[in-house]
C-alpha atoms as a PDB file:
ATOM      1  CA  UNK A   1      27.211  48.736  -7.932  1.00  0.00           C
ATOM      2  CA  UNK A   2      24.672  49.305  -4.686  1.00  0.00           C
ATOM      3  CA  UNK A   3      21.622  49.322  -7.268  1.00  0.00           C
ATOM      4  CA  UNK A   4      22.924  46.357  -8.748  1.00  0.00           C
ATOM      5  CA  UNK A   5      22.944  44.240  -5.414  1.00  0.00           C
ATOM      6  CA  UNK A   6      19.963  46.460  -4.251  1.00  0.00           C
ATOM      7  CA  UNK A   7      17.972  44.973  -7.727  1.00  0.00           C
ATOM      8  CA  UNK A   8      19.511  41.458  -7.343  1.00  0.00           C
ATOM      9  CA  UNK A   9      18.350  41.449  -3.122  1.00  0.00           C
ATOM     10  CA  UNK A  10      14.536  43.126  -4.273  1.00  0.00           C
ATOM     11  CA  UNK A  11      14.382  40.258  -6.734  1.00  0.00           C
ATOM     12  CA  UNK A  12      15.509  36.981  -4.535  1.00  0.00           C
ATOM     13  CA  UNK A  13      12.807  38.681  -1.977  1.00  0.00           C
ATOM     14  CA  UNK A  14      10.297  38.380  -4.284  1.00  0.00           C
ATOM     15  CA  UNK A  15      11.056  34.889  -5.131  1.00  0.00           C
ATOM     16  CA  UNK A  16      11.119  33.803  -1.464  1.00  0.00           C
ATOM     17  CA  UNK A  17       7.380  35.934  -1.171  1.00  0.00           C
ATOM     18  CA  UNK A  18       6.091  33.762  -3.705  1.00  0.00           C
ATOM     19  CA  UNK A  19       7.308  30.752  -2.523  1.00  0.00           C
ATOM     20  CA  UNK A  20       5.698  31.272   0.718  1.00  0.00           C
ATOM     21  CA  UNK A  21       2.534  32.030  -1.014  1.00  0.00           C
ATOM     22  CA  UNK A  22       2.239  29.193  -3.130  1.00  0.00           C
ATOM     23  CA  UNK A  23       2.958  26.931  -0.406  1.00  0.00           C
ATOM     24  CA  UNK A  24       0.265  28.842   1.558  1.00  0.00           C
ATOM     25  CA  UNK A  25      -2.004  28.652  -1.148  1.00  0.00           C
ATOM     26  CA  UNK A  26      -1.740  24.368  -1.489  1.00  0.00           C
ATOM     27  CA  UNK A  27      -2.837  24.289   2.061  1.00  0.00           C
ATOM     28  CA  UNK A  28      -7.153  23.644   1.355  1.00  0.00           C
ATOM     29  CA  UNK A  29     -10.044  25.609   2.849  1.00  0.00           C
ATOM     30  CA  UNK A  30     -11.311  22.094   4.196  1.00  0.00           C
ATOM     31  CA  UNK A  31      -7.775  21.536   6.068  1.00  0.00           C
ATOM     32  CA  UNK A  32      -7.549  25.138   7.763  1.00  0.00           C
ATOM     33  CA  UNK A  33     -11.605  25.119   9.007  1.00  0.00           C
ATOM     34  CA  UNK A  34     -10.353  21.825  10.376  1.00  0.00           C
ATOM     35  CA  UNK A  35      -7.361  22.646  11.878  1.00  0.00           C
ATOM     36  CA  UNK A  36      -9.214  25.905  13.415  1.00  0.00           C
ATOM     37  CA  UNK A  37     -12.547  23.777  14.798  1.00  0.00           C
ATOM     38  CA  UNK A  38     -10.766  20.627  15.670  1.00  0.00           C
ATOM     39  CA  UNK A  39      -9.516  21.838  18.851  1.00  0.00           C
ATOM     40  CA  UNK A  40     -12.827  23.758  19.905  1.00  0.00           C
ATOM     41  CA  UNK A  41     -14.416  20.324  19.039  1.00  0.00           C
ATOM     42  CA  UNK A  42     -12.413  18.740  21.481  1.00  0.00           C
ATOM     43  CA  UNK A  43     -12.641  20.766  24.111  1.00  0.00           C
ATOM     44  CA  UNK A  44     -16.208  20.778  24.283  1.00  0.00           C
ATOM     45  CA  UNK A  45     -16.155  16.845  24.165  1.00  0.00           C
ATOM     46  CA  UNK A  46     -13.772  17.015  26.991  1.00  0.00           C
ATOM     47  CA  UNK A  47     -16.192  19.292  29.157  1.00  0.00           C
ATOM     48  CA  UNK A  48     -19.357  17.204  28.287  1.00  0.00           C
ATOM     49  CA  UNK A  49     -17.613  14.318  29.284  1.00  0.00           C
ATOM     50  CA  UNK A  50     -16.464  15.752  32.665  1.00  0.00           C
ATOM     51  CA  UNK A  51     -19.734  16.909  33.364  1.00  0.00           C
ATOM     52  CA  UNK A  52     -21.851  13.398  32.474  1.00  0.00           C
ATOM     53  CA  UNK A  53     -19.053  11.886  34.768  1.00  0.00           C
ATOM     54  CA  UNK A  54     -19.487  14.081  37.658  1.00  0.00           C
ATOM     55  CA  UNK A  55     -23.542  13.112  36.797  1.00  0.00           C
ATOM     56  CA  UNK A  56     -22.607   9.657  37.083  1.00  0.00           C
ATOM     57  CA  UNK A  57     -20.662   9.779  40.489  1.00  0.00           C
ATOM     58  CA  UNK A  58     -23.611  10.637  42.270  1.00  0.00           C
ATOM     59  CA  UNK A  59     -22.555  13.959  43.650  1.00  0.00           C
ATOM     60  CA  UNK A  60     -25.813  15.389  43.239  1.00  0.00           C
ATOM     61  CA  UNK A  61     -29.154  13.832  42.563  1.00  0.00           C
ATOM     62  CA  UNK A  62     -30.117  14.209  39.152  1.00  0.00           C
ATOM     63  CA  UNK A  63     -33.414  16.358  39.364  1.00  0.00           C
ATOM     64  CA  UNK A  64     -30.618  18.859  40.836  1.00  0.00           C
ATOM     65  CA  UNK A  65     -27.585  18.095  38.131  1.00  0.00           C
ATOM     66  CA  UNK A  66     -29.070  16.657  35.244  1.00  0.00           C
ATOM     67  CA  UNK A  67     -26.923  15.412  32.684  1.00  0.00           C
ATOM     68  CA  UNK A  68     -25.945  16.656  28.954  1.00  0.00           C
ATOM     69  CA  UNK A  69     -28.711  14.755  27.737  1.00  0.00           C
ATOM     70  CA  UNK A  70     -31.603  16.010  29.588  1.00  0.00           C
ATOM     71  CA  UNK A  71     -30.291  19.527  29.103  1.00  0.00           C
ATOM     72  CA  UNK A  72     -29.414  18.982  25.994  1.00  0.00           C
ATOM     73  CA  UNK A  73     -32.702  17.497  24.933  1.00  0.00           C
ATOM     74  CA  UNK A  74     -34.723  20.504  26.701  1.00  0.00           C
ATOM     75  CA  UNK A  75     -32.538  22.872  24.441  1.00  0.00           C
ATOM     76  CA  UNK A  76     -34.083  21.109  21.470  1.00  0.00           C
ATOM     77  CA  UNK A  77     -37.837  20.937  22.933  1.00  0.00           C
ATOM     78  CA  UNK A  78     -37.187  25.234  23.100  1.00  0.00           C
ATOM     79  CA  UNK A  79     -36.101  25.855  20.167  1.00  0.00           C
ATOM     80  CA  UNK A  80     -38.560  23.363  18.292  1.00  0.00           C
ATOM     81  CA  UNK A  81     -41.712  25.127  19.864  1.00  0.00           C
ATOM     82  CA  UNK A  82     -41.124  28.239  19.485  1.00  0.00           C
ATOM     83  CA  UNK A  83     -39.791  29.568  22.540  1.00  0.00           C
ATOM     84  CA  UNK A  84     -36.127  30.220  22.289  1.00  0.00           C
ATOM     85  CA  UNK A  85     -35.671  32.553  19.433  1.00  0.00           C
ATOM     86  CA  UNK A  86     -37.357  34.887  20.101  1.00  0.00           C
ATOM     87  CA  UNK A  87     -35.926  35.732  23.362  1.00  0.00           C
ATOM     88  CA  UNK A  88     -32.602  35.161  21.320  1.00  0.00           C
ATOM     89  CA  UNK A  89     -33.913  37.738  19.538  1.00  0.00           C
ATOM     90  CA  UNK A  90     -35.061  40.337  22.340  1.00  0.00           C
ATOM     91  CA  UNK A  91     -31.781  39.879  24.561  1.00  0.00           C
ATOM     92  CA  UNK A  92     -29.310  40.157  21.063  1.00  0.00           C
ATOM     93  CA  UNK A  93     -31.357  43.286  19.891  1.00  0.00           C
ATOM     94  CA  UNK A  94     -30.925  44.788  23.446  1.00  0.00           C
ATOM     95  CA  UNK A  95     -27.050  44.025  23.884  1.00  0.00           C
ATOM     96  CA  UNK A  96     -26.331  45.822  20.279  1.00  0.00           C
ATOM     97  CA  UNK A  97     -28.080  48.891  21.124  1.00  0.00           C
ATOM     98  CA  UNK A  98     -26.550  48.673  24.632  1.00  0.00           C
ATOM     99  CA  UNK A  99     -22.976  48.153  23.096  1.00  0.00           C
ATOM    100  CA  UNK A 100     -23.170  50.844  20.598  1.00  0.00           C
ATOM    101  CA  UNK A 101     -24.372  53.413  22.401  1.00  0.00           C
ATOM    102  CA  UNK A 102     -21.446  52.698  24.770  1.00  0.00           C
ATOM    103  CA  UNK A 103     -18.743  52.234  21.852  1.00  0.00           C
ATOM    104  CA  UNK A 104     -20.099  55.901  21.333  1.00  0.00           C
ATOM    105  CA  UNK A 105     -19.466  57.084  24.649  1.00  0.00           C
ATOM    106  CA  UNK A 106     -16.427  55.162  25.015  1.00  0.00           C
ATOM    107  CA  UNK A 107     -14.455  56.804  22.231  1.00  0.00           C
ATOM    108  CA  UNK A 108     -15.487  60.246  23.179  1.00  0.00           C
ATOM    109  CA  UNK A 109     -14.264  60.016  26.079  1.00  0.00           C
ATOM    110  CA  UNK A 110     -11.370  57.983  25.932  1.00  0.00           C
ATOM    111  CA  UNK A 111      -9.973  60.469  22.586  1.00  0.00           C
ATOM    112  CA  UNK A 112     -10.528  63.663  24.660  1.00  0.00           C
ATOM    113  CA  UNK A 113      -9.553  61.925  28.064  1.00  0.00           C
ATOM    114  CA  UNK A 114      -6.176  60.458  26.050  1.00  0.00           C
ATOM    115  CA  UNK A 115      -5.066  63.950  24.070  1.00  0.00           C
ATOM    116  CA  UNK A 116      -5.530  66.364  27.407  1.00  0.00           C
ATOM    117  CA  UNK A 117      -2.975  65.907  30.302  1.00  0.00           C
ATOM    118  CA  UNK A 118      -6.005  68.270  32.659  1.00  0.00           C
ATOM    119  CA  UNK A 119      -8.707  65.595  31.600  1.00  0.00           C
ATOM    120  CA  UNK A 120      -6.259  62.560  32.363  1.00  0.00           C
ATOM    121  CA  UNK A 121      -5.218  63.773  35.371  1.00  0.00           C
ATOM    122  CA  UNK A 122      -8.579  64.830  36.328  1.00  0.00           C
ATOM    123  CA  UNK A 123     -10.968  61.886  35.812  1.00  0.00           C
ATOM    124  CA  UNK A 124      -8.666  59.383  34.575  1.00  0.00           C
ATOM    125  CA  UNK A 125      -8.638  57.547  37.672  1.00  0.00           C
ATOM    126  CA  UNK A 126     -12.289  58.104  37.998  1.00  0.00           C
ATOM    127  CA  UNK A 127     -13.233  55.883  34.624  1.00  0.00           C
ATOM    128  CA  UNK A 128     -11.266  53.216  36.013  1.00  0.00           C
ATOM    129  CA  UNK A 129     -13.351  52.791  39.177  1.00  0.00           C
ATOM    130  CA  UNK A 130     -16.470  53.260  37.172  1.00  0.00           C
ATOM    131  CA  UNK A 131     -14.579  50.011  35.438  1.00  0.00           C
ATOM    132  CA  UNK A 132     -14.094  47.840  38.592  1.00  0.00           C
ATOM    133  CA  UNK A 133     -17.387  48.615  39.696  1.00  0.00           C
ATOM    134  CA  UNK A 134     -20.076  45.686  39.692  1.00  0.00           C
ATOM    135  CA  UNK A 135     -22.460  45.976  37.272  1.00  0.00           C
ATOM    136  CA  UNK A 136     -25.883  44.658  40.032  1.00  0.00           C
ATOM    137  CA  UNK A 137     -24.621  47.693  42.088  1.00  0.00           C
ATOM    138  CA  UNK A 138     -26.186  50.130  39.380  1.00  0.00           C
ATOM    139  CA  UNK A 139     -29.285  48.623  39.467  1.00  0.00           C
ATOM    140  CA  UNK A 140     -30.986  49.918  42.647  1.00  0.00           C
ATOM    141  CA  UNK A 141     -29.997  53.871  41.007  1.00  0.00           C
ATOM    142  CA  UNK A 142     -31.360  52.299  37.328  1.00  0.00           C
ATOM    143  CA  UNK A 143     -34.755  51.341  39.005  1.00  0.00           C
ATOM    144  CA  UNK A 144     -35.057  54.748  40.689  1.00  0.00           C
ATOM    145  CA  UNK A 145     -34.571  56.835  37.466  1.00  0.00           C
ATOM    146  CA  UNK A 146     -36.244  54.841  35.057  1.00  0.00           C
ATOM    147  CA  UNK A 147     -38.447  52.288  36.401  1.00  0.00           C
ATOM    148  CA  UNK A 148     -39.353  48.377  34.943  1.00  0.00           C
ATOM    149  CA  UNK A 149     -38.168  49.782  31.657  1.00  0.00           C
ATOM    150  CA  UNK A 150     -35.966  48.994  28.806  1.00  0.00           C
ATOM    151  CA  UNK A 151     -34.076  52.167  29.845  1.00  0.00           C
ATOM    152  CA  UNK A 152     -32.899  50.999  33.048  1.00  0.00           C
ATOM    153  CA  UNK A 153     -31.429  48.073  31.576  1.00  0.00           C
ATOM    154  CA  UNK A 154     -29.788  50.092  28.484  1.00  0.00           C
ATOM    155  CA  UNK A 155     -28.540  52.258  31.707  1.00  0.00           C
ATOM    156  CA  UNK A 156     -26.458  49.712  33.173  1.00  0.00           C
ATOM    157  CA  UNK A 157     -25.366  48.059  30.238  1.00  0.00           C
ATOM    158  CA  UNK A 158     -23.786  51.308  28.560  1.00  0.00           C
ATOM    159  CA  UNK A 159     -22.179  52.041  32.887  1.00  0.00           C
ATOM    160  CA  UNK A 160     -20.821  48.709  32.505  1.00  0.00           C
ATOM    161  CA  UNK A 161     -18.975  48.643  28.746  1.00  0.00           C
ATOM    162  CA  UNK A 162     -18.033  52.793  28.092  1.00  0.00           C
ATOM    163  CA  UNK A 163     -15.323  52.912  30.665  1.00  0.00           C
ATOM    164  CA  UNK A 164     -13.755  49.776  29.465  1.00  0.00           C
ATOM    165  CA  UNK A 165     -13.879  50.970  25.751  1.00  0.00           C
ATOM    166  CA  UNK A 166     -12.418  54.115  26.796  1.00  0.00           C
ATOM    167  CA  UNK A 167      -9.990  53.123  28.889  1.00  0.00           C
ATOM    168  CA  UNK A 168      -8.889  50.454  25.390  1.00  0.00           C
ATOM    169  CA  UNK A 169      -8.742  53.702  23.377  1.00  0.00           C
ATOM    170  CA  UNK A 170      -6.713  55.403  26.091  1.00  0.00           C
ATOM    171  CA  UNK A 171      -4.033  52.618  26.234  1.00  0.00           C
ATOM    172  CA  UNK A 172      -3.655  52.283  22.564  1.00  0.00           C
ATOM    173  CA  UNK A 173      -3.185  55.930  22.123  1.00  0.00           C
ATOM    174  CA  UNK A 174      -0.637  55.862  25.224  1.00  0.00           C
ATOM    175  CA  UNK A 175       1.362  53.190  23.175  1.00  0.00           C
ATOM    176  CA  UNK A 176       1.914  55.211  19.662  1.00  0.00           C
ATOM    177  CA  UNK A 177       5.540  55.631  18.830  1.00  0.00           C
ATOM    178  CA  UNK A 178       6.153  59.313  19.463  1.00  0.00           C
ATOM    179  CA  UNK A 179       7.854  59.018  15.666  1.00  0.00           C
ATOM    180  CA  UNK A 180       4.273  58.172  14.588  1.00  0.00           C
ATOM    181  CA  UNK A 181       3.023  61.529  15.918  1.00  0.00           C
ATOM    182  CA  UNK A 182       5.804  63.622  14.606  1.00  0.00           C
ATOM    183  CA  UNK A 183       5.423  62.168  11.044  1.00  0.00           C
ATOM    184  CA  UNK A 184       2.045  62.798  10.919  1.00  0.00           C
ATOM    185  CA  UNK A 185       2.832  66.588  12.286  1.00  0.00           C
ATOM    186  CA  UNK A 186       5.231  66.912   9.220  1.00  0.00           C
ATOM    187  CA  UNK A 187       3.295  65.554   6.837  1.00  0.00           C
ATOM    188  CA  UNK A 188       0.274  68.274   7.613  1.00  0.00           C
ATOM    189  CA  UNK A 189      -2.044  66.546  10.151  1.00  0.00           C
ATOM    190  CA  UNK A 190      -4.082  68.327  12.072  1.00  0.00           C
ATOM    191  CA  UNK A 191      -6.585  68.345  15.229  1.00  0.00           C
ATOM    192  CA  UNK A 192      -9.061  65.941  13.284  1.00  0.00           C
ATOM    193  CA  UNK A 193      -6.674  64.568  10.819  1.00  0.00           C
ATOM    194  CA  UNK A 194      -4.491  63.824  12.633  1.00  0.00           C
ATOM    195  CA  UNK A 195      -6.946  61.616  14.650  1.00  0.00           C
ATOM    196  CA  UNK A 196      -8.724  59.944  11.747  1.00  0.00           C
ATOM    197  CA  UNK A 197      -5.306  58.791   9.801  1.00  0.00           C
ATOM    198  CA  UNK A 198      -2.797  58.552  12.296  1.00  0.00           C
ATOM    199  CA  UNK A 199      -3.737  58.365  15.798  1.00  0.00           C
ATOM    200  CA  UNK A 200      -6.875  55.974  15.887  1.00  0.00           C
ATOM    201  CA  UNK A 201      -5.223  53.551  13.402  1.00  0.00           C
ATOM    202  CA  UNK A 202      -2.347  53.242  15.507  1.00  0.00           C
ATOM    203  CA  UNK A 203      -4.070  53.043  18.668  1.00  0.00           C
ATOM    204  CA  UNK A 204      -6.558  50.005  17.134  1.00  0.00           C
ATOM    205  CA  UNK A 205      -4.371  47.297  18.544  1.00  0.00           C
ATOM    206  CA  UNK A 206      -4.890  48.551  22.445  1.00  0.00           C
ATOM    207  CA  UNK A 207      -8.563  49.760  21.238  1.00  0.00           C
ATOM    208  CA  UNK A 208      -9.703  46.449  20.296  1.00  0.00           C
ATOM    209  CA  UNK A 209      -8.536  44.864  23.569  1.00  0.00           C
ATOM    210  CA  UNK A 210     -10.343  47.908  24.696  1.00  0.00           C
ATOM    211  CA  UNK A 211     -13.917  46.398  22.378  1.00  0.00           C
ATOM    212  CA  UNK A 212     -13.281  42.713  23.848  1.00  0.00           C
ATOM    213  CA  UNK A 213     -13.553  43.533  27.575  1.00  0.00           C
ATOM    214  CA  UNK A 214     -16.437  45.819  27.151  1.00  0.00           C
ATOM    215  CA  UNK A 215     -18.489  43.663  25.470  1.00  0.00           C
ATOM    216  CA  UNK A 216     -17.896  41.428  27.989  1.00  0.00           C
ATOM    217  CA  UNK A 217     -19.223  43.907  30.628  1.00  0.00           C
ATOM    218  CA  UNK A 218     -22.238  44.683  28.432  1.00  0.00           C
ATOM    219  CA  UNK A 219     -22.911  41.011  28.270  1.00  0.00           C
ATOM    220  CA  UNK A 220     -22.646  40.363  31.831  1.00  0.00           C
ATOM    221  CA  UNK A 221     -24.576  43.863  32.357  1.00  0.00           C
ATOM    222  CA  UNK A 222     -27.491  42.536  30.225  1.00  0.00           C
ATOM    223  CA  UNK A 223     -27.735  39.176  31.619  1.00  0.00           C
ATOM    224  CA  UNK A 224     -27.528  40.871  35.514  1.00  0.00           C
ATOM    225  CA  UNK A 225     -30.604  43.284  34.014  1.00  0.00           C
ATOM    226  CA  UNK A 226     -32.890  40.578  32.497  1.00  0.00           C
ATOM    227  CA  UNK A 227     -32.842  38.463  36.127  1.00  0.00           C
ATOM    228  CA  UNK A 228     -33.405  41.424  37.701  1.00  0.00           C
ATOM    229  CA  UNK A 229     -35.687  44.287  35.788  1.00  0.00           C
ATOM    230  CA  UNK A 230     -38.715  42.015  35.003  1.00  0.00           C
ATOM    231  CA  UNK A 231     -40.855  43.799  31.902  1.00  0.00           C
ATOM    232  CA  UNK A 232     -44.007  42.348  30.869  1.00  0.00           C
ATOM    233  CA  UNK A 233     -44.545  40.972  27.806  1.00  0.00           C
ATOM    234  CA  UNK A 234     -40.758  40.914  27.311  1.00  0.00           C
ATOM    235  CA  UNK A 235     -39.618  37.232  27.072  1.00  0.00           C
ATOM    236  CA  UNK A 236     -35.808  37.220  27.132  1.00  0.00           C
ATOM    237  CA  UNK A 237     -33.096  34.408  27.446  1.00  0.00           C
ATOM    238  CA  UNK A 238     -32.511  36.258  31.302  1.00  0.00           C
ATOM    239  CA  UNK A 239     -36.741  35.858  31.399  1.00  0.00           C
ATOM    240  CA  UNK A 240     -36.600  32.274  30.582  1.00  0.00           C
ATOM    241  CA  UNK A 241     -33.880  31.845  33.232  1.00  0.00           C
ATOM    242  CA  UNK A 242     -35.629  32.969  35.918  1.00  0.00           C
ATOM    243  CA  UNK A 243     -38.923  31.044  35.220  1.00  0.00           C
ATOM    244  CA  UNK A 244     -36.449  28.206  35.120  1.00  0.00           C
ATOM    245  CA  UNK A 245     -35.307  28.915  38.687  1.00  0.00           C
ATOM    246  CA  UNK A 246     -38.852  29.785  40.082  1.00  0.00           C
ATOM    247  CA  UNK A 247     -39.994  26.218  38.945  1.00  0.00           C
ATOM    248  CA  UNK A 248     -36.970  24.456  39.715  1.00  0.00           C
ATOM    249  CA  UNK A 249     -36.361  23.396  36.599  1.00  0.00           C
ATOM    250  CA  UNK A 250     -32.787  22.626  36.314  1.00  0.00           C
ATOM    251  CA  UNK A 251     -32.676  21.524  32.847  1.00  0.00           C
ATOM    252  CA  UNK A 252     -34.209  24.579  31.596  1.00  0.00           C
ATOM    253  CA  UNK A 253     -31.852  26.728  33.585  1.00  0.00           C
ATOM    254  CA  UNK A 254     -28.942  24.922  31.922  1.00  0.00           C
ATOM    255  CA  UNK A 255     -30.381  25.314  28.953  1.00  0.00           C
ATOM    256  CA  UNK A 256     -30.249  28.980  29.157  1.00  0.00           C
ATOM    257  CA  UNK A 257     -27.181  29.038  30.697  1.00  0.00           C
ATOM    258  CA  UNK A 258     -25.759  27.303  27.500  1.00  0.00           C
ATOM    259  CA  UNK A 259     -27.148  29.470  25.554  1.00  0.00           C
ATOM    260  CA  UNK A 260     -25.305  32.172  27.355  1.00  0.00           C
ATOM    261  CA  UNK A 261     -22.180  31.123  26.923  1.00  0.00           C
ATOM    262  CA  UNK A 262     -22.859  29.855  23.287  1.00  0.00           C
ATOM    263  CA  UNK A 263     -23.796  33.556  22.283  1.00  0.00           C
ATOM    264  CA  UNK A 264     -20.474  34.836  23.780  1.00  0.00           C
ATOM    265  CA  UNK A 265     -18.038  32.628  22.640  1.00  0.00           C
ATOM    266  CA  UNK A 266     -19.810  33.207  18.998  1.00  0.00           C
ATOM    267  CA  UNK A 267     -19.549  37.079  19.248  1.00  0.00           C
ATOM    268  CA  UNK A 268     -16.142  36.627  20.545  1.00  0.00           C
ATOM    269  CA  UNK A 269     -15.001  33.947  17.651  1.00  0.00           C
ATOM    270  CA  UNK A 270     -17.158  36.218  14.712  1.00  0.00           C
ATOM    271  CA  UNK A 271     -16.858  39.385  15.451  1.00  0.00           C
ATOM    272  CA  UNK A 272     -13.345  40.126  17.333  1.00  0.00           C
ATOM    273  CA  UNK A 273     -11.504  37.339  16.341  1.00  0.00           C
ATOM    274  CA  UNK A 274     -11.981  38.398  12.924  1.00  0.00           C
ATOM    275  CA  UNK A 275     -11.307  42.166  13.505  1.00  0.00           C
ATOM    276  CA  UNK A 276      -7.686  40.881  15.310  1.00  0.00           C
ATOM    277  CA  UNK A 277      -6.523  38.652  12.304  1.00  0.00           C
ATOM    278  CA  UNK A 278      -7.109  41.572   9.767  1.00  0.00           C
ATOM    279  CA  UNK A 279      -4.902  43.512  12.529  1.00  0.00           C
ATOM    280  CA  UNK A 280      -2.189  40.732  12.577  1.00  0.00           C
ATOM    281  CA  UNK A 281      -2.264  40.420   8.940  1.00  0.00           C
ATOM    282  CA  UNK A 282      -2.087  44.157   8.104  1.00  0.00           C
ATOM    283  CA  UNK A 283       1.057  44.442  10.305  1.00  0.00           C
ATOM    284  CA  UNK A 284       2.715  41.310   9.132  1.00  0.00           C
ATOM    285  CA  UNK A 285       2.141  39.384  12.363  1.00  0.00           C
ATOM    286  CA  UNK A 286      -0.404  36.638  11.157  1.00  0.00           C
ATOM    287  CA  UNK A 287       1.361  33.200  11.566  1.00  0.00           C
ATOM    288  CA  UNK A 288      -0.246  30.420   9.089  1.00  0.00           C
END
């Protein structure tokens, strides 16, 4: 009798699962993108119009706050001779070597930190001030050890993202069910096993929080190094910011600065966006 209701339960499941999907699968391509851009779209209407009406007021002259259009039109006069990409190109190349060779860091230390109660107690404490610590204060220490050099900026941007990424890791692992851990245990884990199938998956939630923030160190980290460690010959989007400021050129330097924040809200909408949805929908917790 319990099979029978079991078989009859399993079978009116199923029928609600594909009724879901087929009403998910109706819904176009064309009329999700738009319901995911529309209100990006607006939002950035909404801030050019507060900034062309703070333009308009008179609060600054306009050789000091131009407006979207000026900036706007010195964007385009970059890119279209030649300038712009390839210090897109420099800064973007030096942020992903800067970023990976903290994500390596980062999970070292975090999985041995998280797994030894000596380690945690030991230095735990110690990664999280290396955390609230402001990236420009690294820089005098950078210039000593390694010069005007590509290393000193690498330096600062690896301080400035490992400890986050570690202390991402750290958390997640912190949050696995014990029950997790003791399956695993039965099932045969062991030492590295145990960390590739049951520990790390579990602990991706916290970890990728963990990714987000230190990126946005590494970012901040890079832009703080470009102002400041000057290389010849190296023409980055920090570079064309401080020629900008140097000749008072205030479209220029918003220009760069929108460029800035362009870069990081595309990493941030690409990259970990993505890598959070597949979470969500892996675990049953994506909402459509």
């Amino acid at each position: 009798m319990l099979d029978v209701r079991a078989g009859q339960l399993n079978e009116e499941l199923a029928g609600l699962d594909a009724l879901e999907l087929a009403d998910r699968s109706q819904v176009s391509l064309h009329r999700r993108a738009w319901t995911a851009t529309w209100p990006k779209l607006a939002a950035v209407a909404l801030a050019l119009t507060l900034w062309q009406l703070v333009v308009w007021s008179g609060w600054k002259p306009e050789y000091v706050l131009p407006g979207p259009g000026k900036v706007f039109g010195e964007l385009r006069n970059q890119f279209a001779g030649g300038k712009l990409l390839p210090s897109i190109g420099l800064t973007m190349s030096r942020a992903a070597r800067g970023y990976a060779l903290a994500l390596v860091l980062g999970v070292v230390v975090g999985s041995v930190v998280a797994r030894s109660k000596i380690l945690r107690s030991a230095v735990g404490s110690f990664i999280t001030g290396l955390q609230t610590m402001p990236s420009v204060a690294w820089f005098p220490l950078a210039l000593l050890l390694f010069k005007l050099s590509e290393s000193a900026i690498l330096f600062v941007v690896v301080l400035g993202a490992a400890p986050s990424i570690a202390n991402g890791l750290i958390a997640g692992i912190d949050q696995i069910p014990p029950l997790h851990l003791r399956a695993g245990r039965v099932l045969g884990a062991k030492r590295w096993t145990m960390y590739r199938y049951v520990i790390l998956p579990a602990a991706f939630p916290g970890f990728v929080a963990g990714l987000k923030q230190g990126w946005g160190f590494a970012w901040r980290s890079l832009m703080a190094g470009e102002l400041l460690v000057i290389i010849k010959g190296h023409q980055s989007v920090g570079v064309l910011m401080q020629n900008a400021r140097d000749l008072s050129d205030t479209p220029a330097l918003m220009a760069e600065m929108i460029v800035i924040l362009v870069i990081g809200i595309v990493v941030d909408a690409v990259v970990f966006a993505g890598i959070e949805r597949t979470i969500r929908r892996r675990r049953g917790l994506l909402v459509t």
